[in-house]
PDB file of N, CA and C in Angstrom:
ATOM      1  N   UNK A   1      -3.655 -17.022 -27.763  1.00  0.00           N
ATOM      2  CA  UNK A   1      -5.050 -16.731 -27.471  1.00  0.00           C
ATOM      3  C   UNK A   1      -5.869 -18.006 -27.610  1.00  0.00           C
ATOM      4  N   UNK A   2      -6.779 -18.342 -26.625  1.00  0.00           N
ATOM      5  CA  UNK A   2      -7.615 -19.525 -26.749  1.00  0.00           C
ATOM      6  C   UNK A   2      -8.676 -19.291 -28.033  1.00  0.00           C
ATOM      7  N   UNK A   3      -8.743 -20.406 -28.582  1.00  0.00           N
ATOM      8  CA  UNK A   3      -9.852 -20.396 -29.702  1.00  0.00           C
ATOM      9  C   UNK A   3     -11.351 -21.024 -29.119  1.00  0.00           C
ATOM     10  N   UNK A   4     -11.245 -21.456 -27.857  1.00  0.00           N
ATOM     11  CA  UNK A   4     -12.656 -22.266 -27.611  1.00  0.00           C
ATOM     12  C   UNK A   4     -13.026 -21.418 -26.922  1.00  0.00           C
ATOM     13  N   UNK A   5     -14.516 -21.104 -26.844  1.00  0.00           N
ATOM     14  CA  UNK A   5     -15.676 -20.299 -26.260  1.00  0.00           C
ATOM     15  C   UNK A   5     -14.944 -20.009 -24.608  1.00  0.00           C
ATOM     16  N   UNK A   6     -14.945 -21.517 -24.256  1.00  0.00           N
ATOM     17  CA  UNK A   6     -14.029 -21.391 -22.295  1.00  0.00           C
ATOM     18  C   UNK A   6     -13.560 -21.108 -22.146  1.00  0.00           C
ATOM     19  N   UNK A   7     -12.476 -21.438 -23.272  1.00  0.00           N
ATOM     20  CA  UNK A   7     -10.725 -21.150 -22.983  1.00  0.00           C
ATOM     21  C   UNK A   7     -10.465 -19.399 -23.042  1.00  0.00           C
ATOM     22  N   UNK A   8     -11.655 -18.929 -24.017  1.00  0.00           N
ATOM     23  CA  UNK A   8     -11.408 -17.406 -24.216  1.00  0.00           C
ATOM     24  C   UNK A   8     -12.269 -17.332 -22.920  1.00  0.00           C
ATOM     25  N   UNK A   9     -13.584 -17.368 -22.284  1.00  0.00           N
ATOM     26  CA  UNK A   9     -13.782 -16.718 -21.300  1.00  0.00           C
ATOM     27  C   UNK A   9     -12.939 -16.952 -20.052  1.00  0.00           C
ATOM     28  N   UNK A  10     -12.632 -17.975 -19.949  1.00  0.00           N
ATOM     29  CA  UNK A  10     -11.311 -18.261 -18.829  1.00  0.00           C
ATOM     30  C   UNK A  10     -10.456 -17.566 -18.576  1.00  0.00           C
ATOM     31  N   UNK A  11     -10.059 -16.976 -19.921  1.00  0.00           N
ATOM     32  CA  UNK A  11      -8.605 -16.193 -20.374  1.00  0.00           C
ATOM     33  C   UNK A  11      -9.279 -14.747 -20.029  1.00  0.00           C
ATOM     34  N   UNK A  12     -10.771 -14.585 -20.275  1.00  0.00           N
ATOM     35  CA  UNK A  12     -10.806 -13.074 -19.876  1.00  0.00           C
ATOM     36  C   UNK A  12     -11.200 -12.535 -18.152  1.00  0.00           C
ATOM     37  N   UNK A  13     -11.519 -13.789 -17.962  1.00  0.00           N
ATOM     38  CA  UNK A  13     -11.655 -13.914 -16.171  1.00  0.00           C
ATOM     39  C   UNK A  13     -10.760 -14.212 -15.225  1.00  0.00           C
ATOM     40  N   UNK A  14     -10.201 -14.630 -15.712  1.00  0.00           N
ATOM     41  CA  UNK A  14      -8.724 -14.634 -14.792  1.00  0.00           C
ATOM     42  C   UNK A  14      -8.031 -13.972 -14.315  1.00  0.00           C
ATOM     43  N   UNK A  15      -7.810 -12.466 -14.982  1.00  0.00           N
ATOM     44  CA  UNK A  15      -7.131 -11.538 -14.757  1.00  0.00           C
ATOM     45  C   UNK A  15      -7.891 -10.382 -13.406  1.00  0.00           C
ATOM     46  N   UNK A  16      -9.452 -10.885 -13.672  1.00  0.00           N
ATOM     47  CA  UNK A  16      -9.965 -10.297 -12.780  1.00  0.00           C
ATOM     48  C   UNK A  16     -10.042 -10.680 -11.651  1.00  0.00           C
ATOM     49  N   UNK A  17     -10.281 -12.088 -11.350  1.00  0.00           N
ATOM     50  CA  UNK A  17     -10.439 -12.827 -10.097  1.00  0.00           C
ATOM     51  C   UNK A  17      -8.893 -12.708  -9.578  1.00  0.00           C
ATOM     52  N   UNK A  18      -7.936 -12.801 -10.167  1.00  0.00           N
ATOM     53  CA  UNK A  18      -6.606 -12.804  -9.387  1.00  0.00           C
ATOM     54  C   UNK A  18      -6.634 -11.347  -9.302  1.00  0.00           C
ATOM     55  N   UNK A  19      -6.984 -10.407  -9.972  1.00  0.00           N
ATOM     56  CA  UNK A  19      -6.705  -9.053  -8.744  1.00  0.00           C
ATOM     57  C   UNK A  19      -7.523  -8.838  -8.283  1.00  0.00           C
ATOM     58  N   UNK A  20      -8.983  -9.440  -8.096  1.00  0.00           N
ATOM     59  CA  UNK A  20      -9.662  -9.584  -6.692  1.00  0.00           C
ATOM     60  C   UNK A  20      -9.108  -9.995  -5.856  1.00  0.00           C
ATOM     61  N   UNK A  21      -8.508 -11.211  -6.184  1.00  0.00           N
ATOM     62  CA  UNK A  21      -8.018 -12.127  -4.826  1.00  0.00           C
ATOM     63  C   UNK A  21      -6.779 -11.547  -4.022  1.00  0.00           C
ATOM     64  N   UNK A  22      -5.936 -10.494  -5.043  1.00  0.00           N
ATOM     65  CA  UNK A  22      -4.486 -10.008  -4.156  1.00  0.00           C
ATOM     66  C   UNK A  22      -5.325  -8.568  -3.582  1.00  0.00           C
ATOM     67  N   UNK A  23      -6.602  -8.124  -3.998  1.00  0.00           N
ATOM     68  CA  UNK A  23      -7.568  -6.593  -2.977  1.00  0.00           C
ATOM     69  C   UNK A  23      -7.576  -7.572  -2.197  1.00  0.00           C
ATOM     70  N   UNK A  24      -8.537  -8.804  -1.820  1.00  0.00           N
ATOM     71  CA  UNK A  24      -8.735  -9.025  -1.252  1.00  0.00           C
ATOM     72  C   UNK A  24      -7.977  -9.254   0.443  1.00  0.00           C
ATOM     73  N   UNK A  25      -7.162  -9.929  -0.346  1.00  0.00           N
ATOM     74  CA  UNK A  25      -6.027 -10.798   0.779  1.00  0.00           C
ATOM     75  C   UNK A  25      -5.179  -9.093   1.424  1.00  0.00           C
ATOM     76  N   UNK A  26      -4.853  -8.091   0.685  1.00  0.00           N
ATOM     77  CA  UNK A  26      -4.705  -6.685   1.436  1.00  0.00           C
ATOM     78  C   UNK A  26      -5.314  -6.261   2.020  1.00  0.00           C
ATOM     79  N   UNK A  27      -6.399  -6.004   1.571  1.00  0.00           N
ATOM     80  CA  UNK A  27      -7.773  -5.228   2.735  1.00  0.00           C
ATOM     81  C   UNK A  27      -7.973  -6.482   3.634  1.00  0.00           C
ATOM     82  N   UNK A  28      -7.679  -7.583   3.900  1.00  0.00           N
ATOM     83  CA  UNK A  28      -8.012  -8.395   4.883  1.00  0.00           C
ATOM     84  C   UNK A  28      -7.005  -8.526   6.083  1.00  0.00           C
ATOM     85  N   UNK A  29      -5.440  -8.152   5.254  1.00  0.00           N
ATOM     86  CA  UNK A  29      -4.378  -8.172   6.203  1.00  0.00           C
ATOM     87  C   UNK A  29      -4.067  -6.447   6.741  1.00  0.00           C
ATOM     88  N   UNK A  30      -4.671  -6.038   6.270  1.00  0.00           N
ATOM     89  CA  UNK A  30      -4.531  -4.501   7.017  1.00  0.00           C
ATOM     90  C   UNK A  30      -5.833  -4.501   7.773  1.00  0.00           C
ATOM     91  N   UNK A  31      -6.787  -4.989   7.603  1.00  0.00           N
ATOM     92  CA  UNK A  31      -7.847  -5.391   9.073  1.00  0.00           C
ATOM     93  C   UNK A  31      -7.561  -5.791  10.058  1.00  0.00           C
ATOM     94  N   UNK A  32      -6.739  -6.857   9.740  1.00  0.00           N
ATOM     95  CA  UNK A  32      -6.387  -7.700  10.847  1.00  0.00           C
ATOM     96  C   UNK A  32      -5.326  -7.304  11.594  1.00  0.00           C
ATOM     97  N   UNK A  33      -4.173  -6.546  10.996  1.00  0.00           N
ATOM     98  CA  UNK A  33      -3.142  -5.701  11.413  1.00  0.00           C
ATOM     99  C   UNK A  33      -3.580  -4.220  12.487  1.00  0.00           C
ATOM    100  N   UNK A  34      -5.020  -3.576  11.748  1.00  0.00           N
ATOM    101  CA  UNK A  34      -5.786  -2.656  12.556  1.00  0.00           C
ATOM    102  C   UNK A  34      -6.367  -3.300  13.958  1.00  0.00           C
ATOM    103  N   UNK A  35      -6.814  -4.498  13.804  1.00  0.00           N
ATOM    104  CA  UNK A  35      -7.618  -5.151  14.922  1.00  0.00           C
ATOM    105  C   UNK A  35      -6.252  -5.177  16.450  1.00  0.00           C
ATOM    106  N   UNK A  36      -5.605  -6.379  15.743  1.00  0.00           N
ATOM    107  CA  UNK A  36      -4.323  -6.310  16.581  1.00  0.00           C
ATOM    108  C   UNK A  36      -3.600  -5.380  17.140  1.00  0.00           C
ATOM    109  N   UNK A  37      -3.546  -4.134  16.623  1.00  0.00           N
ATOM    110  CA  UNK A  37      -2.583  -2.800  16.913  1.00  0.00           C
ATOM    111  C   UNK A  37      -3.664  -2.608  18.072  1.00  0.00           C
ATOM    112  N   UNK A  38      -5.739  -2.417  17.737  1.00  0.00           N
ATOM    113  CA  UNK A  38      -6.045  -2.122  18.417  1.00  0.00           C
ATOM    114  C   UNK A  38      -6.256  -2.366  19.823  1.00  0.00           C
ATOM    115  N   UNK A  39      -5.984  -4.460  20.164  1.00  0.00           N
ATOM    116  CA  UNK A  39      -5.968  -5.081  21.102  1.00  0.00           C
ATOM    117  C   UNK A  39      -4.386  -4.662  22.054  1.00  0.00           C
ATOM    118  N   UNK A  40      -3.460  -4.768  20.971  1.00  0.00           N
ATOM    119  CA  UNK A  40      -2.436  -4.462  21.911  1.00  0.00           C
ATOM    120  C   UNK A  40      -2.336  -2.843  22.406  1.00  0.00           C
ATOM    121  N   UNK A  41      -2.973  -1.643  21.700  1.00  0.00           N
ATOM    122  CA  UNK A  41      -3.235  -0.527  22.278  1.00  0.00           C
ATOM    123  C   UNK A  41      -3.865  -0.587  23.472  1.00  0.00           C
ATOM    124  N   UNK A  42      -5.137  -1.587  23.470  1.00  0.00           N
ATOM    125  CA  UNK A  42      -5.636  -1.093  24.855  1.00  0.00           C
ATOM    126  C   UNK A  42      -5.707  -1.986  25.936  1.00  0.00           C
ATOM    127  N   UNK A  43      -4.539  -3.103  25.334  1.00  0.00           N
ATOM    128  CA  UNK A  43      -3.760  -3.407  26.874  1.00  0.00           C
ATOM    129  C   UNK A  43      -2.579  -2.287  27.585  1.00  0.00           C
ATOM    130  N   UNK A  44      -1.965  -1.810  26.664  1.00  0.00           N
ATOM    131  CA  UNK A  44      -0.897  -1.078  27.234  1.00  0.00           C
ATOM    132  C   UNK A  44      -1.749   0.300  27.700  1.00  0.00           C
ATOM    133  N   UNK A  45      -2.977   1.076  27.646  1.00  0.00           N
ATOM    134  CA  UNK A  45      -3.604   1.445  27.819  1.00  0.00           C
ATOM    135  C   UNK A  45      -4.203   0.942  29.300  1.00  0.00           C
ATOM    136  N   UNK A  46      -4.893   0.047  29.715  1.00  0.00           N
ATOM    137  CA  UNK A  46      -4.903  -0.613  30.654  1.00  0.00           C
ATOM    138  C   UNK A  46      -3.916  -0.356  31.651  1.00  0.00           C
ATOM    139  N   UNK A  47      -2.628  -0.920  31.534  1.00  0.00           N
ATOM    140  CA  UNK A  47      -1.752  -1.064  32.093  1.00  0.00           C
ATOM    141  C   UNK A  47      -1.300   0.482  33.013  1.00  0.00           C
ATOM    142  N   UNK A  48      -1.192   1.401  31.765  1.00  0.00           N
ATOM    143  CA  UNK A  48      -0.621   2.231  32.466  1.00  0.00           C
ATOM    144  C   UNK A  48      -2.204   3.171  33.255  1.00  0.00           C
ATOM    145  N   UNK A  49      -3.273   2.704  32.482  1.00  0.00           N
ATOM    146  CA  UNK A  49      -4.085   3.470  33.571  1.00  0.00           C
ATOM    147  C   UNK A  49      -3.874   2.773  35.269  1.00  0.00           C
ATOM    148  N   UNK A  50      -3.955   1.288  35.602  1.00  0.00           N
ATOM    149  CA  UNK A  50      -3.719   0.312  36.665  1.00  0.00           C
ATOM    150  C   UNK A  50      -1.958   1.278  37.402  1.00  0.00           C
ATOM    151  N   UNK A  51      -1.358   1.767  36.121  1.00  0.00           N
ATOM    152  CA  UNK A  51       0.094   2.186  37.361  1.00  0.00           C
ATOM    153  C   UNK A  51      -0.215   3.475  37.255  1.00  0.00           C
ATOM    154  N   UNK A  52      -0.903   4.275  37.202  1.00  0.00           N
ATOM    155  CA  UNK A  52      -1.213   5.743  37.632  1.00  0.00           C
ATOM    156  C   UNK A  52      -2.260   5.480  38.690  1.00  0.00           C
ATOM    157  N   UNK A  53      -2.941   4.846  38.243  1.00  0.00           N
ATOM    158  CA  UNK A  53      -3.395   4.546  40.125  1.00  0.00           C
ATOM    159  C   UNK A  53      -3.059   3.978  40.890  1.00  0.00           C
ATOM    160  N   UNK A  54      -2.024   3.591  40.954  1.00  0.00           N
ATOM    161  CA  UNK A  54      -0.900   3.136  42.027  1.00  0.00           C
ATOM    162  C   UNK A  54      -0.610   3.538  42.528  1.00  0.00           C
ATOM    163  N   UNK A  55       0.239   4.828  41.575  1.00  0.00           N
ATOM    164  CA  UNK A  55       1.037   5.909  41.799  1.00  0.00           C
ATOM    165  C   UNK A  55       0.058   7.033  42.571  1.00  0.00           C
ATOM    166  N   UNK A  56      -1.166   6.798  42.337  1.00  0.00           N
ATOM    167  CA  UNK A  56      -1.961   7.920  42.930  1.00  0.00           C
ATOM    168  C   UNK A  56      -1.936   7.631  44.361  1.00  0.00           C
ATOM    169  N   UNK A  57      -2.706   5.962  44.755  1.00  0.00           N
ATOM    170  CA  UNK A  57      -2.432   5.856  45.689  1.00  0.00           C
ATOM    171  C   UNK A  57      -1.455   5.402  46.600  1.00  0.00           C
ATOM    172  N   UNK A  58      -0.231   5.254  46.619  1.00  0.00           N
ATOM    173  CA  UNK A  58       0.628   5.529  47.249  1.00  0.00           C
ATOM    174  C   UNK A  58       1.456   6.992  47.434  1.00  0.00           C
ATOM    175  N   UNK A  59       0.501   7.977  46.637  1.00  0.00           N
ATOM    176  CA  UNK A  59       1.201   8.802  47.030  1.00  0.00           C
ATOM    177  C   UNK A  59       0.377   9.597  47.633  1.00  0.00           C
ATOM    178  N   UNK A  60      -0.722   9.461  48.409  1.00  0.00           N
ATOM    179  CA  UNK A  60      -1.441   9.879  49.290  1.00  0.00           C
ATOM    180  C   UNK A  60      -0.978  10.179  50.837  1.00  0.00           C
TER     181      UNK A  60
END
């Protein structure tokens, strides 16, 4: 246990800022994982709306 005024508040802040920092860095990589899923959803979205109307019109 630290005996100096810092060394003890250091010692009692630390524990908090590092499990801020591992919420943090999770809720930031499951954002970014949501964002991405959502970009590549609505290309393939895209896509198949562009080949159903293809399919529509060629089959006229």
């Amino acid at each position: 246990m630290p005996e100096t005024f810092w060394g003890a508040a250091l010692f009692a802040v630390t524990p908090t800022i590092v499990v801020g920092l591992i919420f943090w860095f999770a809720v930031r990589s499951l954002l970014r994982a949501d964002r991405t899923e959502r970009t590549v959803y609505s290309q393939i979205e895209a896509e198949e709306r562009a080949r159903a109307e293809a399919e529509e019109r060629s089959g006229r």
